[in-house]
N, C-alpha and C. Protein backbone atom coordinates (compact mmCIF):
# COMPACT_ATOMS: atom_id res chain seq x y z
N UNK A 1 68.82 -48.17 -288.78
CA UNK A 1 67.67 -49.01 -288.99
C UNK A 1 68.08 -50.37 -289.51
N UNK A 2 69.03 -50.47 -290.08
CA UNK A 2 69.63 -52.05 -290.88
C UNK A 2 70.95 -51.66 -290.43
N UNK A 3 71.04 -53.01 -290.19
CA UNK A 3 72.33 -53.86 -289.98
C UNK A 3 72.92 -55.06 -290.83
N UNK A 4 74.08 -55.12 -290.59
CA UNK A 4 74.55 -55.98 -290.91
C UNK A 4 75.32 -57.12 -290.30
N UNK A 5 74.65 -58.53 -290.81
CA UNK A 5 74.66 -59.64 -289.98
C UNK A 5 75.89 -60.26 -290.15
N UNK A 6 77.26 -60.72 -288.95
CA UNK A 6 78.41 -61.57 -289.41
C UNK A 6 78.11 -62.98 -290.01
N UNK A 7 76.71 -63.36 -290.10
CA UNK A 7 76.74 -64.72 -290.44
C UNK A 7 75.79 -64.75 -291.26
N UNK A 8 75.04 -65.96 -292.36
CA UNK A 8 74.04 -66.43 -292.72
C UNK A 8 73.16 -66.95 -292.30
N UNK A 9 72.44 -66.63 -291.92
CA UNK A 9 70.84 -66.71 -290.72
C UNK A 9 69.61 -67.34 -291.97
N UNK A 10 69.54 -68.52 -291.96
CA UNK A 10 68.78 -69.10 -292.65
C UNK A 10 67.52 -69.45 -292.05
N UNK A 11 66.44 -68.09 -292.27
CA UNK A 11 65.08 -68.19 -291.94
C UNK A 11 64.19 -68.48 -293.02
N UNK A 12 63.11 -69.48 -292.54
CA UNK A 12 61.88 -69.83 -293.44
C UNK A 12 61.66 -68.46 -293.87
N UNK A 13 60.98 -68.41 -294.57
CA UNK A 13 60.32 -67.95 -295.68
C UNK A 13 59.24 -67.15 -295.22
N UNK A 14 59.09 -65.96 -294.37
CA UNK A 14 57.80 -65.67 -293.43
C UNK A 14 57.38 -64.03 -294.01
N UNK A 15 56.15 -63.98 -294.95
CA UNK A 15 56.06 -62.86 -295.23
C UNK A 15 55.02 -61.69 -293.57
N UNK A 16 55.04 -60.39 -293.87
CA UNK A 16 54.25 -59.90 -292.80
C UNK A 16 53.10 -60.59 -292.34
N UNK A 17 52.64 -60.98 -291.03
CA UNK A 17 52.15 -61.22 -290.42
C UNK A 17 51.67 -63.29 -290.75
N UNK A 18 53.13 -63.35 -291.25
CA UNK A 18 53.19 -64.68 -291.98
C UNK A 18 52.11 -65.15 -292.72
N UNK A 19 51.65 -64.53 -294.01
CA UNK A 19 50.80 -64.79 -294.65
C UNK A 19 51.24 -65.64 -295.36
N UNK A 20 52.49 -66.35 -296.17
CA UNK A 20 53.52 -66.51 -297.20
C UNK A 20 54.42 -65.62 -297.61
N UNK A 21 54.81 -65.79 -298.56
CA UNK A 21 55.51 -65.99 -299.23
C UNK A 21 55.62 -65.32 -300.93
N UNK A 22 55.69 -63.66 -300.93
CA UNK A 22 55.38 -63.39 -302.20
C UNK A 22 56.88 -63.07 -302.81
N UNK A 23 57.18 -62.54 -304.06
CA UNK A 23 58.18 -61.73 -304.76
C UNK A 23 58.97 -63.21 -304.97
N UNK A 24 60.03 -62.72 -304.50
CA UNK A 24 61.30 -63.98 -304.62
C UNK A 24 62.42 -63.82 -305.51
N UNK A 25 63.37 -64.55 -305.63
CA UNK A 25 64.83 -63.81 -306.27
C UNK A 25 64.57 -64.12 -307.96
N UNK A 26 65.34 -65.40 -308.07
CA UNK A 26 65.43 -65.59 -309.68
C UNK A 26 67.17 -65.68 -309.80
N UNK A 27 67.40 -66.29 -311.19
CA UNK A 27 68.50 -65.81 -311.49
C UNK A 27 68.90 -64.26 -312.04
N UNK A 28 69.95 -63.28 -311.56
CA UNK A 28 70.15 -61.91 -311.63
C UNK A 28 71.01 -62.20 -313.16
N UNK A 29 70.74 -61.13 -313.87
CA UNK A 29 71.44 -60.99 -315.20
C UNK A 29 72.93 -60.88 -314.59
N UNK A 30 73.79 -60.92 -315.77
CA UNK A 30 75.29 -60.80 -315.37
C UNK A 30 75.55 -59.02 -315.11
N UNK A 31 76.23 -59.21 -314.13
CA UNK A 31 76.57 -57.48 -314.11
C UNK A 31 75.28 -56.39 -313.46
N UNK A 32 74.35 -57.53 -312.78
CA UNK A 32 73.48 -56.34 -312.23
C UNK A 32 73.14 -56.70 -310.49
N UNK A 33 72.67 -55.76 -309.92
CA UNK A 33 72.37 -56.25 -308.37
C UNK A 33 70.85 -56.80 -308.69
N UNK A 34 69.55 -57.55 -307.52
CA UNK A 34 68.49 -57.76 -307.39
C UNK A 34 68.52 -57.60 -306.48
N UNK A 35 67.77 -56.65 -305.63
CA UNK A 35 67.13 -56.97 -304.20
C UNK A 35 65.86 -57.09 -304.16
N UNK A 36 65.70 -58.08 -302.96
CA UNK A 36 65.01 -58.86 -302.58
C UNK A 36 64.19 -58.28 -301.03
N UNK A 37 62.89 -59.01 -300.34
CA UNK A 37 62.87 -58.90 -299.23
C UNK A 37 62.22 -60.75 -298.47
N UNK A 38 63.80 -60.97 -298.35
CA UNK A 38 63.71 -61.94 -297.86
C UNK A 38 62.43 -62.43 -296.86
N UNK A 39 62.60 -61.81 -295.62
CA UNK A 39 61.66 -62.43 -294.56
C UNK A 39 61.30 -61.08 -293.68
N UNK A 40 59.76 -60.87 -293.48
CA UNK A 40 59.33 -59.74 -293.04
C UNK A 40 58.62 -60.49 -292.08
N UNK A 41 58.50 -60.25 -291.02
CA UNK A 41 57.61 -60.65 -289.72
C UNK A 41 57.32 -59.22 -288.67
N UNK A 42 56.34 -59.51 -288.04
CA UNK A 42 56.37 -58.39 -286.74
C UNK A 42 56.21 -58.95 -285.66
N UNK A 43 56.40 -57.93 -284.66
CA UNK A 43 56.42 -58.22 -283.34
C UNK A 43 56.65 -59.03 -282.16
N UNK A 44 57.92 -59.68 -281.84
CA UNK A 44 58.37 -60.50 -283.07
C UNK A 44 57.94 -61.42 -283.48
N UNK A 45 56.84 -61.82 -282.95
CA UNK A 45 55.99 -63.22 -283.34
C UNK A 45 54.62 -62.36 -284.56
N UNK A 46 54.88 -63.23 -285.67
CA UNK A 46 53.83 -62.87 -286.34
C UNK A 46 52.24 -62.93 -285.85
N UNK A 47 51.68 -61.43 -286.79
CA UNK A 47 49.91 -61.48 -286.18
C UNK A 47 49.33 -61.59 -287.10
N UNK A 48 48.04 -62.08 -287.01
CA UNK A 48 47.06 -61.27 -288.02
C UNK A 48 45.82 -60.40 -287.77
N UNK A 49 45.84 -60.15 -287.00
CA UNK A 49 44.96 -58.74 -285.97
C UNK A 49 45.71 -58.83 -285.19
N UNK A 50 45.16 -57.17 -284.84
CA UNK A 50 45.54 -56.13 -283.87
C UNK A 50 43.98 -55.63 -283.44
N UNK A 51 44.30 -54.79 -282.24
CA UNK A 51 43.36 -54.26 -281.75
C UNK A 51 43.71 -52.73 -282.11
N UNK A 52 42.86 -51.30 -281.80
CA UNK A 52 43.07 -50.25 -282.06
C UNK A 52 43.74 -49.73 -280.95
N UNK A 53 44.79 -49.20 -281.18
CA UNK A 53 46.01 -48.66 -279.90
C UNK A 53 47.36 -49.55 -279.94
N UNK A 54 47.17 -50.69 -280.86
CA UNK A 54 48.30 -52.02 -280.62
C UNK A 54 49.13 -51.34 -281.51
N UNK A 55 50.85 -51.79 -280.90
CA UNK A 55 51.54 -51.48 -281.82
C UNK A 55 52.29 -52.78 -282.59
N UNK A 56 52.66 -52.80 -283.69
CA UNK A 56 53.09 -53.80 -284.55
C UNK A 56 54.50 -53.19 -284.84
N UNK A 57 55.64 -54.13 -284.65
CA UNK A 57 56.99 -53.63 -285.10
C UNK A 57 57.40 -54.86 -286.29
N UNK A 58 58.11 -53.84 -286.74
CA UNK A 58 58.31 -54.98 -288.14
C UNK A 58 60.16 -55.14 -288.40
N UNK A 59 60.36 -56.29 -288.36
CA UNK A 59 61.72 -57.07 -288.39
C UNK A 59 62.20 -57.34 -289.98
N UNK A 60 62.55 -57.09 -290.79
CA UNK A 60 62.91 -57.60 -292.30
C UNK A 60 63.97 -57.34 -292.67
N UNK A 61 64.19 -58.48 -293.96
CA UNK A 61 65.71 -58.54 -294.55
C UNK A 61 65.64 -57.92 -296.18
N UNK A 62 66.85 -57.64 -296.47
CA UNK A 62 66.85 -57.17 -297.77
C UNK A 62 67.99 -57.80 -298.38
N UNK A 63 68.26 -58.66 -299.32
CA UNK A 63 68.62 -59.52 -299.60
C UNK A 63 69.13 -58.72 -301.03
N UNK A 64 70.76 -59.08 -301.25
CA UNK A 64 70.93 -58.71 -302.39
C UNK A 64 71.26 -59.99 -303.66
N UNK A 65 70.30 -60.50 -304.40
CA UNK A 65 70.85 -61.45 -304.62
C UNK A 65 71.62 -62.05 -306.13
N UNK A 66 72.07 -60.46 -306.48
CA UNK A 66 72.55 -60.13 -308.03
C UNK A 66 73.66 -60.37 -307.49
N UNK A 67 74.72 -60.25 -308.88
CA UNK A 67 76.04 -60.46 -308.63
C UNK A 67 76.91 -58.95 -309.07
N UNK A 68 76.07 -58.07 -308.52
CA UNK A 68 77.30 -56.82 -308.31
C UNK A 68 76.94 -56.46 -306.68
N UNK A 69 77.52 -55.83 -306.23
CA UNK A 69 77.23 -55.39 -305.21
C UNK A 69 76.68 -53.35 -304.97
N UNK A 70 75.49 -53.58 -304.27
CA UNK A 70 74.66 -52.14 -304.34
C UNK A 70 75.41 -51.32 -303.20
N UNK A 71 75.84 -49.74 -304.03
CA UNK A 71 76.64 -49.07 -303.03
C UNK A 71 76.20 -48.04 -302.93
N UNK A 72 75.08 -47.75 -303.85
CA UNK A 72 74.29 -46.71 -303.63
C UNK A 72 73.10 -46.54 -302.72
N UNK A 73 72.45 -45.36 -302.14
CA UNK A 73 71.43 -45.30 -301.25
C UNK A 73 70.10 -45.55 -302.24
N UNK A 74 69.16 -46.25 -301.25
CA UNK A 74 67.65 -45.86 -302.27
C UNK A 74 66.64 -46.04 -301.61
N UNK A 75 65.58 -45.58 -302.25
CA UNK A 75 64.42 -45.16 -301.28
C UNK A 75 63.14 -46.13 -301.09
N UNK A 76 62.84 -46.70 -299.85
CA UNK A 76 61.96 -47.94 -299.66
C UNK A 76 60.69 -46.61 -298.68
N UNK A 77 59.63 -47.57 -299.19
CA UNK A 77 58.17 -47.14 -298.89
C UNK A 77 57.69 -48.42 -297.87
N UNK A 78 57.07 -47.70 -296.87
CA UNK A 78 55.99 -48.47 -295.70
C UNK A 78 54.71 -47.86 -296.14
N UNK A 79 53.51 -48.53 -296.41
CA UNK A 79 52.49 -47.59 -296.58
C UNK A 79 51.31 -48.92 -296.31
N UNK A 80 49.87 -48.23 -296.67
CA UNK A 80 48.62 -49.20 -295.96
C UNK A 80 47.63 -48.38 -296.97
N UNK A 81 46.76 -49.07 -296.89
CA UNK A 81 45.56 -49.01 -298.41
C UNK A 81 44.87 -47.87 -298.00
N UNK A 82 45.02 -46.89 -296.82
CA UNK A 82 44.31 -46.00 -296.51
C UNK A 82 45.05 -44.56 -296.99
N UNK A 83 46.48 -44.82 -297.51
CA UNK A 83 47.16 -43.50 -298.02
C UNK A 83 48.35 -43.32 -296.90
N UNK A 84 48.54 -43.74 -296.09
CA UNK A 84 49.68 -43.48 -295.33
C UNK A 84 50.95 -44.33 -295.48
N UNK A 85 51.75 -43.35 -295.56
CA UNK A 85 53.24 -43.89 -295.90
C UNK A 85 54.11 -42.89 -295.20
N UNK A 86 54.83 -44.14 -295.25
CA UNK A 86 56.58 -44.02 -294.53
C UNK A 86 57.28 -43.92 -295.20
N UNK A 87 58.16 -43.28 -295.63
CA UNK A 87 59.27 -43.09 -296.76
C UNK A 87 60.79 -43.29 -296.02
N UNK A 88 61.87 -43.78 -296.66
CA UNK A 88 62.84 -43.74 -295.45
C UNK A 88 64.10 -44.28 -296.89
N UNK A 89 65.33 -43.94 -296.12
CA UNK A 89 66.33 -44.14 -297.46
C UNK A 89 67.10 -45.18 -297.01
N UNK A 90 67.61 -46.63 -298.04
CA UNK A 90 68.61 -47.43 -297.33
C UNK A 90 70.08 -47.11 -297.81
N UNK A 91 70.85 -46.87 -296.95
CA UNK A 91 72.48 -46.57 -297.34
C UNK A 91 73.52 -47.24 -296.89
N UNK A 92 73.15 -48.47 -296.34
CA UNK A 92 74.10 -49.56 -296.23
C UNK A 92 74.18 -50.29 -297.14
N UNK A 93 75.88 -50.50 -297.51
CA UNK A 93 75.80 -51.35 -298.43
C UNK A 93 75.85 -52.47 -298.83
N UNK A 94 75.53 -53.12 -299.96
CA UNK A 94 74.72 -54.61 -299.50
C UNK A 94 75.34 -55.26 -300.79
N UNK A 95 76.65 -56.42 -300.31
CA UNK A 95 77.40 -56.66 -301.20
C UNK A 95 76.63 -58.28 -302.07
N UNK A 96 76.93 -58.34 -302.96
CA UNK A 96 76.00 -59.51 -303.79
C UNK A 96 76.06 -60.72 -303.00
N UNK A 97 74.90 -61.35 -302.91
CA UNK A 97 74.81 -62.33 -302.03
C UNK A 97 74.56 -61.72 -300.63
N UNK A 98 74.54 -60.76 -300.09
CA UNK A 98 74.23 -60.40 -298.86
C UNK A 98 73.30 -60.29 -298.41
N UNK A 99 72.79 -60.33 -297.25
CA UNK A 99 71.22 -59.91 -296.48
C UNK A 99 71.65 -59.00 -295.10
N UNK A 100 71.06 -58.18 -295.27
CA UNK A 100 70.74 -57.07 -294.09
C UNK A 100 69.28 -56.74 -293.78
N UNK A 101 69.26 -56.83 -292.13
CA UNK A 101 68.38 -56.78 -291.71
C UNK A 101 67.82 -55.24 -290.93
N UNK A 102 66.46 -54.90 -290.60
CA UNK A 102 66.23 -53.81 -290.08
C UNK A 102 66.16 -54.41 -288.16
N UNK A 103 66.15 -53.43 -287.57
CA UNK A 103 66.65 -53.70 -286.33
C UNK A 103 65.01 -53.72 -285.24
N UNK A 104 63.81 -53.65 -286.02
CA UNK A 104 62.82 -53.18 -285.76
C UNK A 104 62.21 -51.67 -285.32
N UNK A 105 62.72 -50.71 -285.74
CA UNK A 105 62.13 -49.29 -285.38
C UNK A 105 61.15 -48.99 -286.66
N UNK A 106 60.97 -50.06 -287.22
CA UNK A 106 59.68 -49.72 -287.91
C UNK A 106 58.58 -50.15 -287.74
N UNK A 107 57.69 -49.15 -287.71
CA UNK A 107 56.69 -49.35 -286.64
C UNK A 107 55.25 -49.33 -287.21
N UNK A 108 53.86 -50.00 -286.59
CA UNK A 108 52.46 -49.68 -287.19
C UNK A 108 51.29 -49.49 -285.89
N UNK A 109 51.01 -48.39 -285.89
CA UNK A 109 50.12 -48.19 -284.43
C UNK A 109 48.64 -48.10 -285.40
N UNK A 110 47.77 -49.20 -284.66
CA UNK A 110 46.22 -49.01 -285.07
C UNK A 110 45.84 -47.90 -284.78
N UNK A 111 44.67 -47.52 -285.41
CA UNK A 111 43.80 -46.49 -284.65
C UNK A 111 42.43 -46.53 -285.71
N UNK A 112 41.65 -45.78 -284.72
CA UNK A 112 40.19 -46.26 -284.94
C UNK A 112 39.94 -46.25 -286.45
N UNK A 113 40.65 -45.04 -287.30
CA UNK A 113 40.53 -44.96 -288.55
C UNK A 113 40.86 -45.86 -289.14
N UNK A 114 41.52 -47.01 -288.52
CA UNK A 114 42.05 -48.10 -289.49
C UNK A 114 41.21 -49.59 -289.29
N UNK A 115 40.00 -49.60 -288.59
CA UNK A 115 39.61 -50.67 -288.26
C UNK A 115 39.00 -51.44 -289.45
N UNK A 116 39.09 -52.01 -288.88
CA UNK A 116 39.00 -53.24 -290.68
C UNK A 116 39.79 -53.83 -291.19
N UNK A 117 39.85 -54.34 -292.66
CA UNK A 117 40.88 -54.82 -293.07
C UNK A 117 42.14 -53.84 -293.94
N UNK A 118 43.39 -54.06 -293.33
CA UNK A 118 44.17 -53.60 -294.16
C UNK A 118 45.56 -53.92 -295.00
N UNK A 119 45.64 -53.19 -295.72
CA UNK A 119 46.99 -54.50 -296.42
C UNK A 119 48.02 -53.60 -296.10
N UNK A 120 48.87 -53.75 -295.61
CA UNK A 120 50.35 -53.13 -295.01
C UNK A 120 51.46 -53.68 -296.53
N UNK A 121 51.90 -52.53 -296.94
CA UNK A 121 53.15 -53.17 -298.18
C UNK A 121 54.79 -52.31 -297.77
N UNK A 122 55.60 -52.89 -297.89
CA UNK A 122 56.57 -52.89 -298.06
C UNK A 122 57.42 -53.00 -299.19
N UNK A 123 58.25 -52.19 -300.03
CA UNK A 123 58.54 -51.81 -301.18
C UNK A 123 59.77 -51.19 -301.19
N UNK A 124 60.78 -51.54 -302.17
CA UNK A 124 62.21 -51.42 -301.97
C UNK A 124 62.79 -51.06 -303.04
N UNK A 125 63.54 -49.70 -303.69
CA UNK A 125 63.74 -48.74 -304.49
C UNK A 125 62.63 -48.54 -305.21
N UNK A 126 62.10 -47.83 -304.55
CA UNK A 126 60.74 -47.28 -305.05
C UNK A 126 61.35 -46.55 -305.95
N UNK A 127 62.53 -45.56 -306.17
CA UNK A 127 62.47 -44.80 -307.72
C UNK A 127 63.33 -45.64 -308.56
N UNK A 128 63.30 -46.47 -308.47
CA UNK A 128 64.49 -47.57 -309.18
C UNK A 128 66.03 -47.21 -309.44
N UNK A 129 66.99 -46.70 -308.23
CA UNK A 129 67.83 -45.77 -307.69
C UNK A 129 69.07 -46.62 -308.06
N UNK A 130 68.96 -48.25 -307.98
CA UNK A 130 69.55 -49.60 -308.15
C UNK A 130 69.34 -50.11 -309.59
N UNK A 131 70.21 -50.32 -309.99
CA UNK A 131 69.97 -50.87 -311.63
C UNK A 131 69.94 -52.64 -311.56
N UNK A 132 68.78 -52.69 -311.35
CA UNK A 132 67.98 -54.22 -311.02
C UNK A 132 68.02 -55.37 -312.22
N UNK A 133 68.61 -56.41 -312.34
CA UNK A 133 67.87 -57.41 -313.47
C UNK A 133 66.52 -57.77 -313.21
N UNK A 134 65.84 -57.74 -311.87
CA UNK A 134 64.39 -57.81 -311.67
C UNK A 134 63.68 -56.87 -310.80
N UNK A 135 63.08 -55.39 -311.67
CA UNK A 135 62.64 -54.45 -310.26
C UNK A 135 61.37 -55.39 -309.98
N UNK A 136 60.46 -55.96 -310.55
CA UNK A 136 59.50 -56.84 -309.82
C UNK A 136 59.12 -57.45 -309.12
N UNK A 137 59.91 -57.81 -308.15
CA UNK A 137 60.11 -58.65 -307.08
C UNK A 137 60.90 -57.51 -306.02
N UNK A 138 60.08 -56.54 -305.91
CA UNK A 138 60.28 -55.29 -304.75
C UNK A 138 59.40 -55.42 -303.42
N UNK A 139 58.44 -56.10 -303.75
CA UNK A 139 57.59 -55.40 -303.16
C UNK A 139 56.90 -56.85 -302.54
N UNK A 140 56.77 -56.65 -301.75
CA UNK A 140 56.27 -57.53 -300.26
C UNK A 140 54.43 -56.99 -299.33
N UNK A 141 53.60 -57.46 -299.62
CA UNK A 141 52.21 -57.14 -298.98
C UNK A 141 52.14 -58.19 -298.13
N UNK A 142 51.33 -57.56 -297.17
CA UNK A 142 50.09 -58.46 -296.97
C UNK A 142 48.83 -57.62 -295.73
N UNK A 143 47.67 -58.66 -295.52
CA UNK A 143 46.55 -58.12 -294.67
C UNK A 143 47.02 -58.05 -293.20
N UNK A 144 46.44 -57.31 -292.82
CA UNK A 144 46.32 -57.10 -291.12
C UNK A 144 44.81 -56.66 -290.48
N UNK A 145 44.30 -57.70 -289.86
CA UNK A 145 42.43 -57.16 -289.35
C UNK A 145 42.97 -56.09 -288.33
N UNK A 146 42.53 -54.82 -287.86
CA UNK A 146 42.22 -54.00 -287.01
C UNK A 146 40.30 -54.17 -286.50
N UNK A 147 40.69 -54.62 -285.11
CA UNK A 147 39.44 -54.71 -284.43
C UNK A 147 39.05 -53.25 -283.72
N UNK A 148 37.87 -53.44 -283.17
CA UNK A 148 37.82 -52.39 -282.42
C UNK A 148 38.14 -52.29 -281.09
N UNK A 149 38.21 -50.79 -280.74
CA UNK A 149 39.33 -51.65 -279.21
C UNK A 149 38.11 -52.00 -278.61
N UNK A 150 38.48 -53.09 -277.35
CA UNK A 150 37.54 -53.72 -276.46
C UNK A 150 37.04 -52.62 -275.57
N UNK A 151 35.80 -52.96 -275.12
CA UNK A 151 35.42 -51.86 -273.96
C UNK A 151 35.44 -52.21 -272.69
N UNK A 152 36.15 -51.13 -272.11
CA UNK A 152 36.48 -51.93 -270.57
C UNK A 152 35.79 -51.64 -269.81
């Protein structure tokens, strides 16, 4: 699901469905990792509706931007204001200063139960698995409209 990039890929600042811009780094205490989630977009061009049946793939970086490097696995959450979540473990390791990206197999299919508004979040050592100078800056939201599908 993540990779790792040979170069520094300096992308704006694009949270899901490019709403902005939330969380962000900081300076990391001495001796600890911070991760981050740099830049989250989908498909690959950002949306802000979908229709019911559409699928949304989601592209994001995880940014380590403490000065140890994280060698341990830990556990990041996909989930939406209706109770559904994705649970999934990251075990690449992500040396200080690094960013790794997901390759897009993470995925969001509408459906009728979801029409309306919803906030899609993204969240990164959810059991705090990483010994963080900032776990606060984990976690990445934003809205997505689900319409109803059109009638043909």
């Amino acid at each position: 699901m993540l990779k790792r990039v040979a170069q520094s890929i300096v992308v704006a600042c694009v949270a899901m469905f490019s709403v902005g811009c939330g969380g962000g780094g900081g300076g990391a205490e001495q001796g600890q990792a911070d991760l981050i989630i740099v830049d989250s977009l989908n498909n690959p061009n950002p949306v802000s509706s979908v229709q019911v049946g559409d699928t949304v793939y989601f592209y994001f970086g995880i940014k380590n931007v403490g000065t140890v490097d994280v060698t341990r696995s830990f556990t990041t959450k996909f989930s939406n204001d209706l109770g559904a979540v994705y649970v999934f473990s990251v075990s690449v390791p992500i040396a200080a200063g690094e960013t790794i990206y997901s390759n897009g197999d993470l995925f969001y299919t509408a459906t009728a139960a979801d029409v309306g508004t919803r906030t899609l979040s993204l969240e990164l050592d959810t059991h705090d698995e990483v010994p963080e100078s900032n776990e606060n800056n984990n976690i990445r939201s934003a809205n997505l409209t689900v319409l109803a599908a059109a009638n043909g």
